[in-house]
PDB file of N, CA and C in Angstrom:
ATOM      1  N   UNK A   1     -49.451 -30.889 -25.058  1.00  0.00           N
ATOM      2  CA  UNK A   1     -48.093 -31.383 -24.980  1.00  0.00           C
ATOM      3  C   UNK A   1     -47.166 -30.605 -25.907  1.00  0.00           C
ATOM      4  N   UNK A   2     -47.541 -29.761 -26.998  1.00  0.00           N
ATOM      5  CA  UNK A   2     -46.833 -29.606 -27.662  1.00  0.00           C
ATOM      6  C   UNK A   2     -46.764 -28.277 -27.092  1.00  0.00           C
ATOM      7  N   UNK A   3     -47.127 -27.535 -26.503  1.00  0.00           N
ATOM      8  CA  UNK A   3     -46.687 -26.296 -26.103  1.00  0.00           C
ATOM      9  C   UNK A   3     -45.587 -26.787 -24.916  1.00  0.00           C
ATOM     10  N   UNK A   4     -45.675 -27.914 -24.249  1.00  0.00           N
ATOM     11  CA  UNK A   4     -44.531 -28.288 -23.186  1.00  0.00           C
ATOM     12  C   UNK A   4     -43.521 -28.436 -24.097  1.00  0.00           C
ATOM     13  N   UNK A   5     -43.593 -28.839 -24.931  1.00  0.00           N
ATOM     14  CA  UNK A   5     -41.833 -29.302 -25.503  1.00  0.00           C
ATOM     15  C   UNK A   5     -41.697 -27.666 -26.331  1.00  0.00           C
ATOM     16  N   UNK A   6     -42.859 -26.923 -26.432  1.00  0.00           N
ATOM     17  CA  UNK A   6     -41.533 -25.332 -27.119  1.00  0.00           C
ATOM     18  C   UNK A   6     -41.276 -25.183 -25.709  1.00  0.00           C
ATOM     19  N   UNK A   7     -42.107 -24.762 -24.257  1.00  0.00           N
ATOM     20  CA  UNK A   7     -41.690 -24.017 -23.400  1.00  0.00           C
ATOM     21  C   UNK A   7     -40.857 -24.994 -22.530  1.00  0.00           C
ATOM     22  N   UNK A   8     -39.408 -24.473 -21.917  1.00  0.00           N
ATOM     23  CA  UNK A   8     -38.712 -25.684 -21.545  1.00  0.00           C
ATOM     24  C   UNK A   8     -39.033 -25.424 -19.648  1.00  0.00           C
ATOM     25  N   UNK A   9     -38.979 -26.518 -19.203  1.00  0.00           N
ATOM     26  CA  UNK A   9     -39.732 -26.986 -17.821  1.00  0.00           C
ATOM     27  C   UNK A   9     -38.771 -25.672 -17.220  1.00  0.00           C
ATOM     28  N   UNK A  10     -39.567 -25.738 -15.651  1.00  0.00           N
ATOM     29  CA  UNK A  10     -39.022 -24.261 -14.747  1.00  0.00           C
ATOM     30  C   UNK A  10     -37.350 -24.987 -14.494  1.00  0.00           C
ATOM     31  N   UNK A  11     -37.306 -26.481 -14.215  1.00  0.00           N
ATOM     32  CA  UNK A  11     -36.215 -27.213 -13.554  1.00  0.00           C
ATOM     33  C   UNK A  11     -35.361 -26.492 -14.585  1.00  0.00           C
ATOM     34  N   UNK A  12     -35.665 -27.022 -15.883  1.00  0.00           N
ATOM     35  CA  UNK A  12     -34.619 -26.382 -16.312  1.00  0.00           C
ATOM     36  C   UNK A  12     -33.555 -25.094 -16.926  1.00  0.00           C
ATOM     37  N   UNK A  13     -35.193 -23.999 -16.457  1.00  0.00           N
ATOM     38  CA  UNK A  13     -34.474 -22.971 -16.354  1.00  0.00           C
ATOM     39  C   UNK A  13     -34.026 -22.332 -15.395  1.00  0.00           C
ATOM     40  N   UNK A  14     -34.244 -22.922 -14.515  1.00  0.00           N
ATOM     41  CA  UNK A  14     -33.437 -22.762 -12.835  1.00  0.00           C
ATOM     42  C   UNK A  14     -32.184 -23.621 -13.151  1.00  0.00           C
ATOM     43  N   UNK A  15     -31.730 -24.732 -13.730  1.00  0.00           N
ATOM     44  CA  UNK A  15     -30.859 -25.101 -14.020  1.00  0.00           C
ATOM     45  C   UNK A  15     -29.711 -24.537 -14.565  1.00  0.00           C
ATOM     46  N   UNK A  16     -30.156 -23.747 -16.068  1.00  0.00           N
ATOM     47  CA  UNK A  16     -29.581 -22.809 -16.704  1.00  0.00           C
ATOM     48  C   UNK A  16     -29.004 -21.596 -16.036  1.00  0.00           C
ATOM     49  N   UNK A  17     -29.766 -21.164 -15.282  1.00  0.00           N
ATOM     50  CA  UNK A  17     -29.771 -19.992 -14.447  1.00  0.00           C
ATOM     51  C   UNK A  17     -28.433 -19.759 -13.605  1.00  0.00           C
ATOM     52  N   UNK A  18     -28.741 -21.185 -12.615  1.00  0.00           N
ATOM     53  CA  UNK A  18     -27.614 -21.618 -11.927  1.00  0.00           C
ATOM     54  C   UNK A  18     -26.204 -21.670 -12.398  1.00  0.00           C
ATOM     55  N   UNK A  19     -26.401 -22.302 -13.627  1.00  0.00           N
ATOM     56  CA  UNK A  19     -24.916 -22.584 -14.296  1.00  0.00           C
ATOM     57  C   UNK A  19     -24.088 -20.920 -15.088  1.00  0.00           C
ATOM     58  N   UNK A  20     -25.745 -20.276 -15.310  1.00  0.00           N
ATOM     59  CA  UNK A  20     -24.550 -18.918 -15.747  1.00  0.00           C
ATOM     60  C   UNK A  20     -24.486 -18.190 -14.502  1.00  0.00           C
ATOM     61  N   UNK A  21     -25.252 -18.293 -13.552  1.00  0.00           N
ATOM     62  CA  UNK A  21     -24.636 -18.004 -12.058  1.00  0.00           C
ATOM     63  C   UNK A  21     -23.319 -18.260 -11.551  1.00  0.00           C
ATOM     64  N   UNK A  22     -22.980 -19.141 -11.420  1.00  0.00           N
ATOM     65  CA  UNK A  22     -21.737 -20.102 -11.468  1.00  0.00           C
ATOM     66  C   UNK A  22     -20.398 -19.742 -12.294  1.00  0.00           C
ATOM     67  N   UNK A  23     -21.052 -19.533 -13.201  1.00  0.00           N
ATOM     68  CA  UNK A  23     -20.095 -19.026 -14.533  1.00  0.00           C
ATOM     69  C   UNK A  23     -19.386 -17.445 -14.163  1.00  0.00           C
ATOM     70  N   UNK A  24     -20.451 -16.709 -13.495  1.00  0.00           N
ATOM     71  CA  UNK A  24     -20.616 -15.242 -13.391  1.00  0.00           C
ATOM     72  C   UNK A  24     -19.827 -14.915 -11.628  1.00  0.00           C
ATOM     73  N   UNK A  25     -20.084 -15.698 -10.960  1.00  0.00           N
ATOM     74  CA  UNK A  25     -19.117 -15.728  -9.824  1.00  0.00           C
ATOM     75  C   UNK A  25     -17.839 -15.800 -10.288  1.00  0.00           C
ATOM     76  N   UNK A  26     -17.478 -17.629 -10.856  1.00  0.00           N
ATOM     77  CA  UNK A  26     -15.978 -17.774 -10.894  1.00  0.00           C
ATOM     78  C   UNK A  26     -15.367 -16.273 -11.688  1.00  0.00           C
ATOM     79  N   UNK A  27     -15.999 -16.033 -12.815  1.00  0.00           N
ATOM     80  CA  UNK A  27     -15.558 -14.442 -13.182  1.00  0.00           C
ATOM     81  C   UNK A  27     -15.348 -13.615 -12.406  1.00  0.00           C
ATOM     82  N   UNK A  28     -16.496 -13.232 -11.626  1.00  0.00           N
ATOM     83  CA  UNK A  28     -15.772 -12.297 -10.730  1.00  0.00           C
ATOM     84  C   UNK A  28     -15.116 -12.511  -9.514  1.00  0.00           C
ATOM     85  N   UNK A  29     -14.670 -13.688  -9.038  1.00  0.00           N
ATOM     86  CA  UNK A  29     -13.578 -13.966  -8.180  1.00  0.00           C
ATOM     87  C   UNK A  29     -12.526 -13.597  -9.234  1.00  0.00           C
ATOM     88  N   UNK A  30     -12.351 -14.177 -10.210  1.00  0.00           N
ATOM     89  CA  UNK A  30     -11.161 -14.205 -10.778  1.00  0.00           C
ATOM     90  C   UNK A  30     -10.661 -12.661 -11.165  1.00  0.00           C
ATOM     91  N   UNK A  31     -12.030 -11.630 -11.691  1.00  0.00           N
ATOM     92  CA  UNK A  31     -11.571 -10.432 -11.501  1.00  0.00           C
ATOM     93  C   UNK A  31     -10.853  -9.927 -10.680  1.00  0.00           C
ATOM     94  N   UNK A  32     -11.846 -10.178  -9.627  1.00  0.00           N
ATOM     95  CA  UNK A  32     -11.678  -9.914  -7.882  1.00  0.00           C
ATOM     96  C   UNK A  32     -10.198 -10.134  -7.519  1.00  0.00           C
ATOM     97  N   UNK A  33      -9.599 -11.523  -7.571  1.00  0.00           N
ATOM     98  CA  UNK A  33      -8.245 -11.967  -7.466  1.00  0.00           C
ATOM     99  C   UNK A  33      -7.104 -10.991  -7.837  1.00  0.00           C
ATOM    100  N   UNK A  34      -7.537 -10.571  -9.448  1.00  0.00           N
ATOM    101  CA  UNK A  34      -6.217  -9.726  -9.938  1.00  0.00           C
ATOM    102  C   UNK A  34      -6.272  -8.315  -9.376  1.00  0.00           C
ATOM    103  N   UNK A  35      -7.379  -8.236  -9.173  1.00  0.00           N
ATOM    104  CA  UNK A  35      -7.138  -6.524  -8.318  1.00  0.00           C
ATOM    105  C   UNK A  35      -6.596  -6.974  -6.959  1.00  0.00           C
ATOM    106  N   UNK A  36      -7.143  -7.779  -6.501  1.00  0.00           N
ATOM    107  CA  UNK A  36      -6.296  -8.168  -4.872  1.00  0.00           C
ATOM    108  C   UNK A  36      -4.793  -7.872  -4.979  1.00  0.00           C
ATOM    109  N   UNK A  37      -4.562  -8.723  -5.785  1.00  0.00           N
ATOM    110  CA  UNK A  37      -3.039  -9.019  -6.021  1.00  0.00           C
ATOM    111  C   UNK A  37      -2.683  -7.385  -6.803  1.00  0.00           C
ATOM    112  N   UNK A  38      -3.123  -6.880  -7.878  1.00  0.00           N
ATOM    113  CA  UNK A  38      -2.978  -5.188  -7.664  1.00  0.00           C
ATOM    114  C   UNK A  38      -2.470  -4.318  -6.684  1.00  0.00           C
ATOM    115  N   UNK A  39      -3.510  -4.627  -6.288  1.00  0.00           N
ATOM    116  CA  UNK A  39      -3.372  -3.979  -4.671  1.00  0.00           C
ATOM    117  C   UNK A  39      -2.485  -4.095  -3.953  1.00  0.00           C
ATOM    118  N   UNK A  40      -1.952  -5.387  -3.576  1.00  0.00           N
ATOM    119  CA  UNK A  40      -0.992  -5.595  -2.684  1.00  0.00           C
ATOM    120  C   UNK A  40      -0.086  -5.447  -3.153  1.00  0.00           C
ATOM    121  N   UNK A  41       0.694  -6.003  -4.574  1.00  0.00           N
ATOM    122  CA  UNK A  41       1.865  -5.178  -5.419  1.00  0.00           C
ATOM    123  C   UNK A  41       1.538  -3.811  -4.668  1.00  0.00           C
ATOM    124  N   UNK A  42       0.603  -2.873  -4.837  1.00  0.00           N
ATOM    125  CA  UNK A  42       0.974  -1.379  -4.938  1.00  0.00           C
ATOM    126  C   UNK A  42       1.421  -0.990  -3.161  1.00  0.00           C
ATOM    127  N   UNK A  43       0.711  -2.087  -2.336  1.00  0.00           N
ATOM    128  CA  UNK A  43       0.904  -1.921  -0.740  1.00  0.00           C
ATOM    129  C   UNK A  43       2.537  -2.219  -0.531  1.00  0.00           C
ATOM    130  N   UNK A  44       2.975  -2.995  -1.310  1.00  0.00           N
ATOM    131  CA  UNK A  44       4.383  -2.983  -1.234  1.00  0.00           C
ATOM    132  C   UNK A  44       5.547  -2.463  -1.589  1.00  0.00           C
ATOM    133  N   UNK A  45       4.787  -1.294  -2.769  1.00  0.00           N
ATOM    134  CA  UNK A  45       5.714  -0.517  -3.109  1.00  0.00           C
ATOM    135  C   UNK A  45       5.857   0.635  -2.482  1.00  0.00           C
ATOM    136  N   UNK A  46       4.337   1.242  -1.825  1.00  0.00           N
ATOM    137  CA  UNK A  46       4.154   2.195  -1.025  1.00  0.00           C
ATOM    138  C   UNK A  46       5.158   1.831   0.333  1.00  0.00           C
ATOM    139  N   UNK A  47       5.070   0.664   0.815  1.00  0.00           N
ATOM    140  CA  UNK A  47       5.594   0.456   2.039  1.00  0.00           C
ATOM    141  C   UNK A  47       7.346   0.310   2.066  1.00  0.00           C
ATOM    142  N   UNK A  48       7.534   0.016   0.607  1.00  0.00           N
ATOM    143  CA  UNK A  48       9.059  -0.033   0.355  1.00  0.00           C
ATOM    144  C   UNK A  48       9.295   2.101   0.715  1.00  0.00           C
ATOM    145  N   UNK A  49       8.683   2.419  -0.561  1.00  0.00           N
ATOM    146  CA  UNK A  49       8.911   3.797  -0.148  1.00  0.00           C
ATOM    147  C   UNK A  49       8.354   4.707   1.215  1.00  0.00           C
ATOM    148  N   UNK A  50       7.821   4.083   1.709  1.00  0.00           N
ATOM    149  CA  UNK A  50       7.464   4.816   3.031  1.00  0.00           C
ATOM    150  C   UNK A  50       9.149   4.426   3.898  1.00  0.00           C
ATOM    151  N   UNK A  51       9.510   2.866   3.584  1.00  0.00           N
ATOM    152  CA  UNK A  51      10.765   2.444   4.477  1.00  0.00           C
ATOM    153  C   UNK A  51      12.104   3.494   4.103  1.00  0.00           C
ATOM    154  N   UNK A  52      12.140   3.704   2.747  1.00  0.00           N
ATOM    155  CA  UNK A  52      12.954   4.678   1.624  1.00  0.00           C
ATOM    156  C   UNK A  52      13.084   6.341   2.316  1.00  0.00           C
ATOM    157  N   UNK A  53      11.621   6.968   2.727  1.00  0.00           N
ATOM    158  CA  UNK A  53      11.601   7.880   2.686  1.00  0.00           C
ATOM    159  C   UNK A  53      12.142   8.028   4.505  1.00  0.00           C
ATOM    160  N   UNK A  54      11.764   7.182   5.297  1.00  0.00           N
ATOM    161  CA  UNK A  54      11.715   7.304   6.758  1.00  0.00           C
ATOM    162  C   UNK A  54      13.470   7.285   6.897  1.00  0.00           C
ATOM    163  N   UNK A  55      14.288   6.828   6.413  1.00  0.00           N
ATOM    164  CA  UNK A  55      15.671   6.296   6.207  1.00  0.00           C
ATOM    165  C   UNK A  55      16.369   8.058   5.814  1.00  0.00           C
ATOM    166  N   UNK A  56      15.796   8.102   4.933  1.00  0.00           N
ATOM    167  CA  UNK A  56      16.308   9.649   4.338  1.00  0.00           C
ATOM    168  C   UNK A  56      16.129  10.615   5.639  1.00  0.00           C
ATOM    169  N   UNK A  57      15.384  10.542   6.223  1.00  0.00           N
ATOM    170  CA  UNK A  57      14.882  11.211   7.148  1.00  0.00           C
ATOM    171  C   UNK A  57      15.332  10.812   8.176  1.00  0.00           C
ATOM    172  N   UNK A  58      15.470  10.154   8.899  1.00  0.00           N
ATOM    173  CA  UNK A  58      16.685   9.994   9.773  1.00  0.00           C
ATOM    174  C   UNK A  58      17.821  10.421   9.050  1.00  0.00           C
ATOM    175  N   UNK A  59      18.527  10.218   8.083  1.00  0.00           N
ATOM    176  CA  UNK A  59      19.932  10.068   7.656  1.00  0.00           C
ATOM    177  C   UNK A  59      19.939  12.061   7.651  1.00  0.00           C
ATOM    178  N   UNK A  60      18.679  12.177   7.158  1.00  0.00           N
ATOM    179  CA  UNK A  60      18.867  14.083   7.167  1.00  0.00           C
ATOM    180  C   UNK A  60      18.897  14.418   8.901  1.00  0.00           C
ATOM    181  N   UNK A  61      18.336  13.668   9.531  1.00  0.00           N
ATOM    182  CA  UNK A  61      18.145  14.123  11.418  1.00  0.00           C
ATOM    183  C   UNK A  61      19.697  13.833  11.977  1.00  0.00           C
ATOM    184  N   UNK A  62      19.897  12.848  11.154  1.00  0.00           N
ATOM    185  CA  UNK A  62      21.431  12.585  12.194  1.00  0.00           C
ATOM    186  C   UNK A  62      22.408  13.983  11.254  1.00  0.00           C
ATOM    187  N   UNK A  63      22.714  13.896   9.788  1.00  0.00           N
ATOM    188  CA  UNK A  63      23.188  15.265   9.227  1.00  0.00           C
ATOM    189  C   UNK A  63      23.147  16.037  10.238  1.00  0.00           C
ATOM    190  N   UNK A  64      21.816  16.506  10.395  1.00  0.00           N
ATOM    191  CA  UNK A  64      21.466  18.290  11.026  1.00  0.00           C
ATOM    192  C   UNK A  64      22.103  18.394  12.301  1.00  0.00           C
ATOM    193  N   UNK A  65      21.713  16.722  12.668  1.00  0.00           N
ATOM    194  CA  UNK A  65      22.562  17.021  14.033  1.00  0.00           C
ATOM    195  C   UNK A  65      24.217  17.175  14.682  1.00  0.00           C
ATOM    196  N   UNK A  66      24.825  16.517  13.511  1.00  0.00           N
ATOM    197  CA  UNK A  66      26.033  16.585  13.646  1.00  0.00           C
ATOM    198  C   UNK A  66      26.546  18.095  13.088  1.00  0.00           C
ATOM    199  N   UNK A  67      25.704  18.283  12.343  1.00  0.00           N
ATOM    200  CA  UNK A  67      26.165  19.848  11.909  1.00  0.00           C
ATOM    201  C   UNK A  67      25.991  21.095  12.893  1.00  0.00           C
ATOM    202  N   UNK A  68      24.663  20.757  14.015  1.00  0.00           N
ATOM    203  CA  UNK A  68      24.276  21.611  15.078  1.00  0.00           C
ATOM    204  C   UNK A  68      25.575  21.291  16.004  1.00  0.00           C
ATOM    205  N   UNK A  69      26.082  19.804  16.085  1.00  0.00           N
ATOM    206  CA  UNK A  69      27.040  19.649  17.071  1.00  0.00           C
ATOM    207  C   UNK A  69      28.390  20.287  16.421  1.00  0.00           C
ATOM    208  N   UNK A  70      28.655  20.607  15.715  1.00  0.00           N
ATOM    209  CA  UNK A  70      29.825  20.852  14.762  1.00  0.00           C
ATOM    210  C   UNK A  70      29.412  23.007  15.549  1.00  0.00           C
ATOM    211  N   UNK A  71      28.711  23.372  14.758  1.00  0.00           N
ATOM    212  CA  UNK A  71      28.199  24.770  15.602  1.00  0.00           C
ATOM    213  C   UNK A  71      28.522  24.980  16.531  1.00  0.00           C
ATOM    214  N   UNK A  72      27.898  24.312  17.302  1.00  0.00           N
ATOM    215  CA  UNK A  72      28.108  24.628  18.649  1.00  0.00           C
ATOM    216  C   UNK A  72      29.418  24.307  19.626  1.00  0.00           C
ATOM    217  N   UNK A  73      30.363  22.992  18.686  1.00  0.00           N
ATOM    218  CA  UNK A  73      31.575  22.860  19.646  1.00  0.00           C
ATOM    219  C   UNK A  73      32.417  24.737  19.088  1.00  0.00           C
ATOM    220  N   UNK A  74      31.677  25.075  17.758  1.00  0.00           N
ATOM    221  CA  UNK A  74      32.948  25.633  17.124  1.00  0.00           C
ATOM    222  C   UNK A  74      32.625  27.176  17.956  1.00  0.00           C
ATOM    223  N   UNK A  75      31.671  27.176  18.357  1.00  0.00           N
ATOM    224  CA  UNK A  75      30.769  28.302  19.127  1.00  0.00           C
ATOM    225  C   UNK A  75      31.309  28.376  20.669  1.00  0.00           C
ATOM    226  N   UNK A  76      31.947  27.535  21.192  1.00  0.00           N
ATOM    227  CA  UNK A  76      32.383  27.159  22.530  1.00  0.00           C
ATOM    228  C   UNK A  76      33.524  27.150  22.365  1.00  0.00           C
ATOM    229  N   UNK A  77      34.411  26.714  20.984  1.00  0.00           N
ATOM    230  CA  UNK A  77      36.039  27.148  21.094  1.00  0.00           C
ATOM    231  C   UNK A  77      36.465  28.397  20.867  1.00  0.00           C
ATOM    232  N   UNK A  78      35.319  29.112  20.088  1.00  0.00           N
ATOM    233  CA  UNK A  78      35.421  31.034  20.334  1.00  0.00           C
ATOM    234  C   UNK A  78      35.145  31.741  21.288  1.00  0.00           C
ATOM    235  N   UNK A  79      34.252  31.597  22.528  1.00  0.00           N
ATOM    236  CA  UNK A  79      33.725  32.137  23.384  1.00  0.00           C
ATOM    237  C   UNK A  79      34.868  31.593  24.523  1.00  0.00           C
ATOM    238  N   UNK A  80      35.058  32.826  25.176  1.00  0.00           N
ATOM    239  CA  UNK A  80      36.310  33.046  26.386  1.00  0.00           C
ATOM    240  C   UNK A  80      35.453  31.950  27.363  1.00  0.00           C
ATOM    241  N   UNK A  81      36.181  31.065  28.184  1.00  0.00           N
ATOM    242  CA  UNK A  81      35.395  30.492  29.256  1.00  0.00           C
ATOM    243  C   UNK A  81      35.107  31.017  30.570  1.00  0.00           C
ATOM    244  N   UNK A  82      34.131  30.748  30.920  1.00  0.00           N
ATOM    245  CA  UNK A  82      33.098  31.353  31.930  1.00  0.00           C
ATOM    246  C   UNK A  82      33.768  32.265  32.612  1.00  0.00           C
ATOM    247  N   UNK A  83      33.424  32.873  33.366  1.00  0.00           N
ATOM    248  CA  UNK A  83      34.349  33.725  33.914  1.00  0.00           C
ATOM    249  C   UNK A  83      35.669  34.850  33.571  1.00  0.00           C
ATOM    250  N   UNK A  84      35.741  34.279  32.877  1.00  0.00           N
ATOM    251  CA  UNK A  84      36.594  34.956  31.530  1.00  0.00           C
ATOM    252  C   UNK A  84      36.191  36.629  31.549  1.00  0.00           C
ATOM    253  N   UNK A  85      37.221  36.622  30.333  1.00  0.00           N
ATOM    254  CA  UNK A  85      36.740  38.227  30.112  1.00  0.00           C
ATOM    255  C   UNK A  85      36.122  38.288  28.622  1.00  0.00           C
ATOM    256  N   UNK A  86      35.430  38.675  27.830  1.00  0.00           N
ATOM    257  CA  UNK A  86      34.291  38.643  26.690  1.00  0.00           C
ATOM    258  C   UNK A  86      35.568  38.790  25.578  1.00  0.00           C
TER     259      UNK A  86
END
């Protein structure tokens, strides 16, 4: 009997076990959680600047284009019309 009371029963080291099991999950959910949320902060800043950069880019497509249209009317008020003489 006296070696039962130093060595403590299996129950209760399956007990123990369990509880720093337990202990060792909620930790790493809770790790787990703040990188989630990491993450998605950073998915939203990427996606702000992807919205940022796509905007510029149109705003430069419509530019180029009004400047090609600007060219070309000014290219058609120099050139004699058709038939014309050069």
């Amino acid at each position: 009997m006296a070696a039962n009371q130093q060595n403590p029963s299996l129950s209760a080291v399956i007990e123990d076990l369990a509880s720093k099991m337990a202990i060792l999950i909620a930790e790493l959910k809770k790790d787990h959680q703040a990188e989630l949320q990491a993450l998605r902060h950073e998915l939203r800043e990427l996606r702000a600047q992807m919205v940022d950069v796509e905007t510029a880019s149109r705003l430069n497509l419509a530019k180029t284009w009004d400047e090609l249209t600007a060219v070309l009317l000014a290219h058609e008020a120099k050139s004699p019309p058709e038939g014309g003489s050069p």
